[in-house]
PDB file of N, CA and C in Angstrom:
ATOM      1  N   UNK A   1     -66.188 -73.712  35.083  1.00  0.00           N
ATOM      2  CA  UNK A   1     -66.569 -72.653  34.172  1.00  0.00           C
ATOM      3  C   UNK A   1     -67.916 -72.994  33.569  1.00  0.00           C
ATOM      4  N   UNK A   2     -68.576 -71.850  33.389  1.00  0.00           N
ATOM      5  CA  UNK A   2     -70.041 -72.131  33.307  1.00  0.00           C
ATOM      6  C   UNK A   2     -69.938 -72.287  31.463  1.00  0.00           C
ATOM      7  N   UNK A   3     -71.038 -72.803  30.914  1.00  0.00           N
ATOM      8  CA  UNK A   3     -70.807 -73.406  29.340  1.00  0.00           C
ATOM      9  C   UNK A   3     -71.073 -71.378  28.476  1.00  0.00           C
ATOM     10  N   UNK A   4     -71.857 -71.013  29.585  1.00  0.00           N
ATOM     11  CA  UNK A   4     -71.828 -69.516  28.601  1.00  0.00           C
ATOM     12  C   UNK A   4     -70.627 -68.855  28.287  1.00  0.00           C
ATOM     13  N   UNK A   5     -69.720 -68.675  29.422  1.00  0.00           N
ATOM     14  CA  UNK A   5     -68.269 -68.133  29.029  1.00  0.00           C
ATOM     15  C   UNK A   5     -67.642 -69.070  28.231  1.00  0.00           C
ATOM     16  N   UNK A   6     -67.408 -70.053  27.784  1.00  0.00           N
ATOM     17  CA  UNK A   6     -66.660 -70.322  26.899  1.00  0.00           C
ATOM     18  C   UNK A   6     -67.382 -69.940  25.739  1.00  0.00           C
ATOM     19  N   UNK A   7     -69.050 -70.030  25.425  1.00  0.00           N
ATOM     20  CA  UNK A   7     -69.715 -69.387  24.313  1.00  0.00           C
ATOM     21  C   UNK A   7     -68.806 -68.641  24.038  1.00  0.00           C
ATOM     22  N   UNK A   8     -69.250 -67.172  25.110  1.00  0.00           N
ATOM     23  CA  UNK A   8     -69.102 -66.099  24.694  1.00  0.00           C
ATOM     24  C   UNK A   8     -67.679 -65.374  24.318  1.00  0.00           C
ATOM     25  N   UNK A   9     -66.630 -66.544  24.668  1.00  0.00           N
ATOM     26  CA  UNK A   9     -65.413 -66.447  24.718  1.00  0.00           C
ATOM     27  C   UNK A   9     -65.171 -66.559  23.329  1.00  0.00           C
ATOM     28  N   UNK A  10     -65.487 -68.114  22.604  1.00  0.00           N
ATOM     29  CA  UNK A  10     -65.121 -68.143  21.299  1.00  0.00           C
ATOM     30  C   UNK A  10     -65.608 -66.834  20.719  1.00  0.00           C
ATOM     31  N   UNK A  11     -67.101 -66.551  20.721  1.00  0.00           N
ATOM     32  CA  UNK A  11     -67.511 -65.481  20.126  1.00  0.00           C
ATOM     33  C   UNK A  11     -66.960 -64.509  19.931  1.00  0.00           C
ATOM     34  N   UNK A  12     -66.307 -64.071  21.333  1.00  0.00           N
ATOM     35  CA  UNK A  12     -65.220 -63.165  21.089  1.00  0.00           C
ATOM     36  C   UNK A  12     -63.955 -62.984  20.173  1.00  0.00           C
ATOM     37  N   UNK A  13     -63.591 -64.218  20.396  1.00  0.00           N
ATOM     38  CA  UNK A  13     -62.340 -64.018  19.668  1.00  0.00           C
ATOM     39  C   UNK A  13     -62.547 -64.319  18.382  1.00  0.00           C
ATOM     40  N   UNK A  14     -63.468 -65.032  17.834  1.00  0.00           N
ATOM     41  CA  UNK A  14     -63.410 -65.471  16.288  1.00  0.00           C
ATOM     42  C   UNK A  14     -63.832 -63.410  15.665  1.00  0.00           C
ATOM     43  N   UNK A  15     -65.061 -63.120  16.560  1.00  0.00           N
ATOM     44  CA  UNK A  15     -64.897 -61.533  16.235  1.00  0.00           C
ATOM     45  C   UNK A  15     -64.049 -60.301  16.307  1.00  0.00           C
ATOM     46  N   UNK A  16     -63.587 -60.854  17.371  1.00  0.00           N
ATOM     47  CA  UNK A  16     -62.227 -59.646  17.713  1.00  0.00           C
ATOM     48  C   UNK A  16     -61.099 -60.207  16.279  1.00  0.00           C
ATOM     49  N   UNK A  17     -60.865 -61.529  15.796  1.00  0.00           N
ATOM     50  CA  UNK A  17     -59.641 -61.544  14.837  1.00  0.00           C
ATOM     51  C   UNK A  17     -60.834 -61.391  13.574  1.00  0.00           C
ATOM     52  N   UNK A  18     -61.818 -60.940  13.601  1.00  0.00           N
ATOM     53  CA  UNK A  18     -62.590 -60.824  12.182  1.00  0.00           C
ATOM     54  C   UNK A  18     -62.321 -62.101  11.358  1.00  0.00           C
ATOM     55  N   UNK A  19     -62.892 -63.222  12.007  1.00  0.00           N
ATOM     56  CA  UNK A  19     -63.391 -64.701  11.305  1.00  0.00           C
ATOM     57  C   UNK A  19     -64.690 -65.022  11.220  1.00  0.00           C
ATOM     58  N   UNK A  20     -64.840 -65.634   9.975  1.00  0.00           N
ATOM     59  CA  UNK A  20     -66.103 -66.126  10.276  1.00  0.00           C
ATOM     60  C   UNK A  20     -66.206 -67.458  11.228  1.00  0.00           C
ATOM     61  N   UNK A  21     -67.190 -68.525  10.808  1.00  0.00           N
ATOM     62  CA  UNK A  21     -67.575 -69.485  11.707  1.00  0.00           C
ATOM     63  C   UNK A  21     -66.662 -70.129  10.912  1.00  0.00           C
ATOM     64  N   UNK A  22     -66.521 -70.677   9.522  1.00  0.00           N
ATOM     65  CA  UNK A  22     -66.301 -71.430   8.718  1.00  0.00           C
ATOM     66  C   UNK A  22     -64.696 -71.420   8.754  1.00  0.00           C
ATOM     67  N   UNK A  23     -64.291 -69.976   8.880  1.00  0.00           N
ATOM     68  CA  UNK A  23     -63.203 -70.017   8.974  1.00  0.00           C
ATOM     69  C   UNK A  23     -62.156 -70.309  10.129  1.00  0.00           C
ATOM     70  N   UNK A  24     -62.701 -70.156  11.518  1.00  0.00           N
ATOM     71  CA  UNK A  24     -62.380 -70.809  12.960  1.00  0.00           C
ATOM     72  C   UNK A  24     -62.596 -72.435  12.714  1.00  0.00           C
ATOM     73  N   UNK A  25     -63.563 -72.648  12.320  1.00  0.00           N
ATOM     74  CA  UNK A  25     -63.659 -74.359  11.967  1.00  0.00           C
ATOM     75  C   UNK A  25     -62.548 -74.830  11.081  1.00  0.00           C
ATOM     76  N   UNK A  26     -62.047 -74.264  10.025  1.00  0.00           N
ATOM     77  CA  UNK A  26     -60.920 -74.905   9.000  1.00  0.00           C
ATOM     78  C   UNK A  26     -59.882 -74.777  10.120  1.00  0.00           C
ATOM     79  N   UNK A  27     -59.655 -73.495  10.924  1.00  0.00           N
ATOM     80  CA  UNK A  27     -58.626 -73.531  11.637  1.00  0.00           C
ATOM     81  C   UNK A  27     -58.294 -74.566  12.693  1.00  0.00           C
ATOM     82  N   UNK A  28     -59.339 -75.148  13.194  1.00  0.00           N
ATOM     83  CA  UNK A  28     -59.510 -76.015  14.083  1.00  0.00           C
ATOM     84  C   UNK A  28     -59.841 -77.636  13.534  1.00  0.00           C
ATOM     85  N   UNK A  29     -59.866 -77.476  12.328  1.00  0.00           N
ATOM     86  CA  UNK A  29     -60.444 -79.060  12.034  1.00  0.00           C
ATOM     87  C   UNK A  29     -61.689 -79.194  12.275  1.00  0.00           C
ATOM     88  N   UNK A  30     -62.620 -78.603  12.147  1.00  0.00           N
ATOM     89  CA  UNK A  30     -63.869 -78.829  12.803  1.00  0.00           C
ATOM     90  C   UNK A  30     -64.912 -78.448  11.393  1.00  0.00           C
ATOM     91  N   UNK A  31     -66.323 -78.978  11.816  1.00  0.00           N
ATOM     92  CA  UNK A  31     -67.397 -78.402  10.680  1.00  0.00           C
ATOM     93  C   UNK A  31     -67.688 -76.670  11.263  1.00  0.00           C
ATOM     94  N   UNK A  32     -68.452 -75.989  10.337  1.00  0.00           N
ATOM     95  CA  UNK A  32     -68.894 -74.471  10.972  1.00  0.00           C
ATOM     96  C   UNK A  32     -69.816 -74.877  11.702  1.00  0.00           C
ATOM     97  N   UNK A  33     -70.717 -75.739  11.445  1.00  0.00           N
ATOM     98  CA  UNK A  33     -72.022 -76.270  12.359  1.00  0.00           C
ATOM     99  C   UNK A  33     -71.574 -76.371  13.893  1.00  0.00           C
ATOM    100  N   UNK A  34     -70.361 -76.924  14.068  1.00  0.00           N
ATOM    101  CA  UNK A  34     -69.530 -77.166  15.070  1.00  0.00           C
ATOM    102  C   UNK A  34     -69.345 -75.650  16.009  1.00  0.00           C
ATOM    103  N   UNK A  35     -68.554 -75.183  15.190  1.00  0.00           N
ATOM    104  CA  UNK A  35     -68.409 -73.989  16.300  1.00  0.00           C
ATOM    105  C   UNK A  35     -69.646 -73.111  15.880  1.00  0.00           C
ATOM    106  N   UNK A  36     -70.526 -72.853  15.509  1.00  0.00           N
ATOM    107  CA  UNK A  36     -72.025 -72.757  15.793  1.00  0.00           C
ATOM    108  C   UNK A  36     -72.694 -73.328  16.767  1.00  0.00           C
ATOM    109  N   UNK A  37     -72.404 -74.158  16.968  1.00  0.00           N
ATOM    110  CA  UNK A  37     -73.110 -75.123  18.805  1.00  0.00           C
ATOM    111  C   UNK A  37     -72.009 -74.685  19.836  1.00  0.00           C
ATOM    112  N   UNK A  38     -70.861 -75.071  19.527  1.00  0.00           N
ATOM    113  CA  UNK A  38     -70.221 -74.269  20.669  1.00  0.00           C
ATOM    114  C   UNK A  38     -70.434 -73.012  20.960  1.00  0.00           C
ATOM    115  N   UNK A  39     -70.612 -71.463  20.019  1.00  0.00           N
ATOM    116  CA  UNK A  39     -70.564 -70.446  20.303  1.00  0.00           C
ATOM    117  C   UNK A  39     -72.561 -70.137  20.347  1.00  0.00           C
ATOM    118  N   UNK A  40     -73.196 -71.019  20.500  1.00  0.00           N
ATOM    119  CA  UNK A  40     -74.940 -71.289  20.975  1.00  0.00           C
ATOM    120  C   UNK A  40     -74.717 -71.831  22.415  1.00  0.00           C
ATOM    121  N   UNK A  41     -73.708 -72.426  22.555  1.00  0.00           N
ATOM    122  CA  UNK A  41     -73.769 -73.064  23.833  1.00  0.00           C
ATOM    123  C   UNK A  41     -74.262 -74.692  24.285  1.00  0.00           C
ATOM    124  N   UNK A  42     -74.683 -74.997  22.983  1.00  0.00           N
ATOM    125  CA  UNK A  42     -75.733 -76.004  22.935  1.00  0.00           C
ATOM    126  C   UNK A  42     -74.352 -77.525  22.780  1.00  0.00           C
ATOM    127  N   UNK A  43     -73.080 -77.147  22.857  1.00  0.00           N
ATOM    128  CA  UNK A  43     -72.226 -78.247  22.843  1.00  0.00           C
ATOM    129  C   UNK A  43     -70.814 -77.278  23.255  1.00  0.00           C
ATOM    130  N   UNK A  44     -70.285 -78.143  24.081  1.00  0.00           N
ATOM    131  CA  UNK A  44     -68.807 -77.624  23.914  1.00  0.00           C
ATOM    132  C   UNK A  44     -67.078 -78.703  23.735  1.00  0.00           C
ATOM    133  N   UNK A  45     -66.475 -78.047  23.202  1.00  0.00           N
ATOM    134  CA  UNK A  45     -65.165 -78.834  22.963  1.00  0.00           C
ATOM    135  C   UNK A  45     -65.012 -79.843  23.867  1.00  0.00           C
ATOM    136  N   UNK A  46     -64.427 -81.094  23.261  1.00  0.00           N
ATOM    137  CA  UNK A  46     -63.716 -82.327  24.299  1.00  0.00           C
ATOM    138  C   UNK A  46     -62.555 -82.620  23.296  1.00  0.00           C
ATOM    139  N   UNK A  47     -61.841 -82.982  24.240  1.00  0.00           N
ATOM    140  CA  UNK A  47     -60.854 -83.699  24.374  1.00  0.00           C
ATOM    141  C   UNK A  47     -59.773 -82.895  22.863  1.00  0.00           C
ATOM    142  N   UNK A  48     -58.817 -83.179  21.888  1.00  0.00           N
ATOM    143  CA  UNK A  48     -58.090 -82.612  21.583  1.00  0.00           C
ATOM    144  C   UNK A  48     -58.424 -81.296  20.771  1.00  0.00           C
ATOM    145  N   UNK A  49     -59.719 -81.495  20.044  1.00  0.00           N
ATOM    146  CA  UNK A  49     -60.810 -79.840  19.791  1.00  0.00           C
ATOM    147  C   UNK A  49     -60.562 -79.113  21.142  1.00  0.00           C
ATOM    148  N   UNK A  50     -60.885 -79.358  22.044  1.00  0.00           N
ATOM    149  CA  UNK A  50     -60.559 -78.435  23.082  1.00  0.00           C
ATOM    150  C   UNK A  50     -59.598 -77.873  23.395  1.00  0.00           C
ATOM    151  N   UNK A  51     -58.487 -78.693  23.236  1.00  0.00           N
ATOM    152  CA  UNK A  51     -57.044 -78.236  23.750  1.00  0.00           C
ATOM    153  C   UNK A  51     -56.618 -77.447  22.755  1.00  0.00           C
ATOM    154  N   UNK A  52     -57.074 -77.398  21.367  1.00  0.00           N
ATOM    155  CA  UNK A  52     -56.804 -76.847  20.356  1.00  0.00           C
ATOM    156  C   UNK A  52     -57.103 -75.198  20.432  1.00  0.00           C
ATOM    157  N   UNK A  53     -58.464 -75.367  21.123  1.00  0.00           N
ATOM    158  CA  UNK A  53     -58.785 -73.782  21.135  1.00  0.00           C
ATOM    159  C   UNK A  53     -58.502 -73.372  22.152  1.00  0.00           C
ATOM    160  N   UNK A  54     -57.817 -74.193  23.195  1.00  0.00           N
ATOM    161  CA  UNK A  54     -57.522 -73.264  24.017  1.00  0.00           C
ATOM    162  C   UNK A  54     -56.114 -72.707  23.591  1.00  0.00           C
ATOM    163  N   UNK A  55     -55.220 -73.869  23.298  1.00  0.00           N
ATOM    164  CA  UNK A  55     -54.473 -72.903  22.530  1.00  0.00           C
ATOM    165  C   UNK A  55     -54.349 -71.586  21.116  1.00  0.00           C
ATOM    166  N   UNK A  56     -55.205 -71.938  21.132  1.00  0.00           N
ATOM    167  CA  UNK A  56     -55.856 -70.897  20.161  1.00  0.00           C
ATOM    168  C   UNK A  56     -56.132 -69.599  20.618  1.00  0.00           C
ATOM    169  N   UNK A  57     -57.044 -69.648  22.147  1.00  0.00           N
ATOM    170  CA  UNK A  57     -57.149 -68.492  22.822  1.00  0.00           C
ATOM    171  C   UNK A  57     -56.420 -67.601  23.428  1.00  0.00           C
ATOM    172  N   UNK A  58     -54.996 -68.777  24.006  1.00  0.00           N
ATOM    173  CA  UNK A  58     -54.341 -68.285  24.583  1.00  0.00           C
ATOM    174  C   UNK A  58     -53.137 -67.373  23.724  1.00  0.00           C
ATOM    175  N   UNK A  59     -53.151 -67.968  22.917  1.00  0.00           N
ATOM    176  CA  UNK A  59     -52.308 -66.797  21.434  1.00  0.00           C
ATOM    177  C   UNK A  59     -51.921 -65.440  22.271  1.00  0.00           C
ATOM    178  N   UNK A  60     -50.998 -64.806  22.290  1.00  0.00           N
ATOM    179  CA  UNK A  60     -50.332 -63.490  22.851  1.00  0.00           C
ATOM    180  C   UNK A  60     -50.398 -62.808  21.117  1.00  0.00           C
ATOM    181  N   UNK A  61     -50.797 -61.882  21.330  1.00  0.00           N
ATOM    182  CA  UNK A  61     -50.502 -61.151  20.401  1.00  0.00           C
ATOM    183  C   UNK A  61     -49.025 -60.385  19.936  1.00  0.00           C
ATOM    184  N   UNK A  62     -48.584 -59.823  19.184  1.00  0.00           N
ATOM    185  CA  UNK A  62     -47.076 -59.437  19.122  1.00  0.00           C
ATOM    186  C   UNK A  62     -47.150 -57.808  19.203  1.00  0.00           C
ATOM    187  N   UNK A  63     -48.352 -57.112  19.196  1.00  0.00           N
ATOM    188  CA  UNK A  63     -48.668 -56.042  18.369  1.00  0.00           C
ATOM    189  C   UNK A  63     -48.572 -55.535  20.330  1.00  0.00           C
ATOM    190  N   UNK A  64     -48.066 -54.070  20.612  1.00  0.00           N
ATOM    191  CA  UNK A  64     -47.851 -53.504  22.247  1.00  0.00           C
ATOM    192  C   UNK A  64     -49.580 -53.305  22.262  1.00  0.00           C
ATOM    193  N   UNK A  65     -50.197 -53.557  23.487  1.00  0.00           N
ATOM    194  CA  UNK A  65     -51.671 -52.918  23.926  1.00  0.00           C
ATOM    195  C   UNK A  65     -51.474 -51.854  23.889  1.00  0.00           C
ATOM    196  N   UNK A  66     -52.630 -51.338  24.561  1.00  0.00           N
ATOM    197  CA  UNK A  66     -52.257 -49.595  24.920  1.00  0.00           C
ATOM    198  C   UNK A  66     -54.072 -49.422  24.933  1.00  0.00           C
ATOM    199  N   UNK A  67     -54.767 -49.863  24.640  1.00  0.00           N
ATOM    200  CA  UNK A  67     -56.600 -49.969  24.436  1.00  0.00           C
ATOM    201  C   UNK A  67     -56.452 -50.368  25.768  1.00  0.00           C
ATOM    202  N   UNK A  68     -56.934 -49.910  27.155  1.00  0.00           N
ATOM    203  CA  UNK A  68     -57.687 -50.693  28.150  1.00  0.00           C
ATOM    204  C   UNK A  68     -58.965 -51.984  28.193  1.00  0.00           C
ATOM    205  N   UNK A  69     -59.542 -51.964  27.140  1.00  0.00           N
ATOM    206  CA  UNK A  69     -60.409 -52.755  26.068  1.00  0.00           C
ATOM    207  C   UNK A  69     -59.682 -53.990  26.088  1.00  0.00           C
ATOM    208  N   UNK A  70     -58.911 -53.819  25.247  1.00  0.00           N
ATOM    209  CA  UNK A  70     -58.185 -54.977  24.875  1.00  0.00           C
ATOM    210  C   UNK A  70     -57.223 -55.745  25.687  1.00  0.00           C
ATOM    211  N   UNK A  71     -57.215 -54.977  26.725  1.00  0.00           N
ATOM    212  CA  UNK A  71     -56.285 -55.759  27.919  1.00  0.00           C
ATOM    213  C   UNK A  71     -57.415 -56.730  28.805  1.00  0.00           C
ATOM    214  N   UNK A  72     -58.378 -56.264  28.916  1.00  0.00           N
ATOM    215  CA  UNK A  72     -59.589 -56.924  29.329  1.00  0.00           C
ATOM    216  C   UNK A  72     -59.723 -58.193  28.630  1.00  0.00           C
ATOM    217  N   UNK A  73     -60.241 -57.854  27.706  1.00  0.00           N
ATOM    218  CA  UNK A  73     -60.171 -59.031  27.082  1.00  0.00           C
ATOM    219  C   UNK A  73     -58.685 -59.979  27.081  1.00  0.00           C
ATOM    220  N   UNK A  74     -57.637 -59.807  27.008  1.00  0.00           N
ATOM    221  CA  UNK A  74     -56.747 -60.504  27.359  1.00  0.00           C
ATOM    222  C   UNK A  74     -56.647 -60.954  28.463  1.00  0.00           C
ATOM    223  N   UNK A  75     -57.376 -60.660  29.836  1.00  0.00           N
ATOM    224  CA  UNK A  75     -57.261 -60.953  30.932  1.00  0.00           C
ATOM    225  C   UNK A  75     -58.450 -62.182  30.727  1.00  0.00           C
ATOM    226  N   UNK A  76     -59.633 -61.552  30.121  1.00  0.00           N
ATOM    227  CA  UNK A  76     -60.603 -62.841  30.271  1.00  0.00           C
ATOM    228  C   UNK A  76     -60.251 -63.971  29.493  1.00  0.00           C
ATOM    229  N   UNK A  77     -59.519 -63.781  28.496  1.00  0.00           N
ATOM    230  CA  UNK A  77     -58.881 -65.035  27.343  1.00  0.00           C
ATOM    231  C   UNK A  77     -58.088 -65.669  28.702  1.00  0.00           C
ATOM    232  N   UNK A  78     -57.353 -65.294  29.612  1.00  0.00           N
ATOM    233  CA  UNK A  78     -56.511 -65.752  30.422  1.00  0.00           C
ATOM    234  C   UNK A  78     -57.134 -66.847  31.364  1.00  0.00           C
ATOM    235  N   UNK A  79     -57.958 -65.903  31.531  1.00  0.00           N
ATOM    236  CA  UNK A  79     -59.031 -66.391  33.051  1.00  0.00           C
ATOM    237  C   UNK A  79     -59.688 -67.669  32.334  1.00  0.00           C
ATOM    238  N   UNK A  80     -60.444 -67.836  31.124  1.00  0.00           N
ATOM    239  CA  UNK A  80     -60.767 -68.862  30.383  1.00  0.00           C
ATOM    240  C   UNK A  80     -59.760 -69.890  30.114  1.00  0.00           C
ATOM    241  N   UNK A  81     -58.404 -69.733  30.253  1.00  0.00           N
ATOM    242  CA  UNK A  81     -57.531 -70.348  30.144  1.00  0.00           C
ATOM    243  C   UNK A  81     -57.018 -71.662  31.175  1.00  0.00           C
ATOM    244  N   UNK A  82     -57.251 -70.457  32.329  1.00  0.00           N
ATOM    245  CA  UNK A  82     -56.790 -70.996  33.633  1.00  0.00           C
ATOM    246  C   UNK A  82     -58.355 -72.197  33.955  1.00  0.00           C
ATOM    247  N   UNK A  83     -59.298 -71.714  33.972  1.00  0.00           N
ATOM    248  CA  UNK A  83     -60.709 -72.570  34.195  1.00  0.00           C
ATOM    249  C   UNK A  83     -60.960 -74.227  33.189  1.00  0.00           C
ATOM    250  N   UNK A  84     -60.366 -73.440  31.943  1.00  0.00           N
ATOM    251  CA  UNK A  84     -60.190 -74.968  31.850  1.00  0.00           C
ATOM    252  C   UNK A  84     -59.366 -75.992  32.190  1.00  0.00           C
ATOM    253  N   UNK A  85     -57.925 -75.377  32.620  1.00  0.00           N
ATOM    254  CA  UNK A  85     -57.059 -76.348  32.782  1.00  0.00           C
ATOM    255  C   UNK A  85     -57.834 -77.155  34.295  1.00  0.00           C
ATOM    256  N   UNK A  86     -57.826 -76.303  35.050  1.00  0.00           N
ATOM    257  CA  UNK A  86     -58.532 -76.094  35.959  1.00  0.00           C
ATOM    258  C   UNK A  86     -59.336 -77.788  36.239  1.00  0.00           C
ATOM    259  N   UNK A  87     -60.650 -77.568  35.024  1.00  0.00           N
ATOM    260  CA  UNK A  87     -61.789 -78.803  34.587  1.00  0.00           C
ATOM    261  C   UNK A  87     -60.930 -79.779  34.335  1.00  0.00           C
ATOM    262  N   UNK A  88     -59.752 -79.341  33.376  1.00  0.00           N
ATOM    263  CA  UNK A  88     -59.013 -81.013  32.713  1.00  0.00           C
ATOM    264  C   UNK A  88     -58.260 -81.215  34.128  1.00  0.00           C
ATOM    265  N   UNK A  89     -57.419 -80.748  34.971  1.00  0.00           N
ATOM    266  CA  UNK A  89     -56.801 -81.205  36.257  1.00  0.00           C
ATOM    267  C   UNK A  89     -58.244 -81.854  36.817  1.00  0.00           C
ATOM    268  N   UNK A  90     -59.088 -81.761  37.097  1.00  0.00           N
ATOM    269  CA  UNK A  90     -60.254 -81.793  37.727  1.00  0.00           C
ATOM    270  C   UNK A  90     -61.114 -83.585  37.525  1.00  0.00           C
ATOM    271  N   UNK A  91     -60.856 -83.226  35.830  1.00  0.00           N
ATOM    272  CA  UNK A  91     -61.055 -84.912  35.369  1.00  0.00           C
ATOM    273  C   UNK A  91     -59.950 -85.810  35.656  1.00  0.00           C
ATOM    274  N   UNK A  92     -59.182 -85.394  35.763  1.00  0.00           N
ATOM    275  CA  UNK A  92     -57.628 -86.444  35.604  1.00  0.00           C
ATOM    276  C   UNK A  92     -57.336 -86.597  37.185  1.00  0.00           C
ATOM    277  N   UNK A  93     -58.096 -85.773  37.731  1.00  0.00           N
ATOM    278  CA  UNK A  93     -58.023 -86.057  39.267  1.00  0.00           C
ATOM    279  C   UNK A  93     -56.823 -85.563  39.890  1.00  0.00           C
ATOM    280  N   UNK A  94     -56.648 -84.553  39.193  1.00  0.00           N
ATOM    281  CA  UNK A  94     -55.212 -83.611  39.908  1.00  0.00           C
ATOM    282  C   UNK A  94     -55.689 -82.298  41.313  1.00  0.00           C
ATOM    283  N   UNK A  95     -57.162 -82.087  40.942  1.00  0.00           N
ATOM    284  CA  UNK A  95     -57.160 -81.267  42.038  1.00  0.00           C
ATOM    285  C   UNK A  95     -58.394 -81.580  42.180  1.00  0.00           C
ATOM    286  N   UNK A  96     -59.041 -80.503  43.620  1.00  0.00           N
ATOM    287  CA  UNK A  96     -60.507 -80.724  43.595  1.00  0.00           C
ATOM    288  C   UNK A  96     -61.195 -79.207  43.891  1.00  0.00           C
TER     289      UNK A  96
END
């Protein structure tokens, strides 16, 4: 996965749940400066920060879709999902 989609991924979702930076960072343990470089692109998550947001991303909502919009985006939260496990199998030498 290229470092822009996960940018643009957080970006997404801290905007789609109407958070700020500061407030995705308390959620995560992190500084805002932090997910400011991640969602610049200029750094991205390792090791349990990472696993954090991905569980974070992967969150199902409880509320029925029905927006074609928003299923999209649930598909790309997915697809971001699958790519990283993807990288961590990848380091740990589970696949190639």
């Amino acid at each position: 996965m290229s470092n822009t989609n996960l940018d643009e991924e957080i970006y997404r979702y801290r905007h789609d749940h109407k958070m700020s930076q500061a407030e995705l960072a308390q959620q995560l343990g992190v500084s805002q400066a932090t997910v400011a470089s991640w969602e610049k692109g200029s750094c991205l998550p390792h090791g349990e920060k990472r696993e954090s947001l991905l569980k974070l991303l992967s969150k199902k909502e409880d509320k029925e879709v029905e927006d074609p919009s928003i299923l999209k985006q649930i598909i790309a939260y997915q697809t971001t999902i699958i790519e990283l496990l993807k990288e961590k199998l990848k380091i740990v030498g589970g696949i190639e």
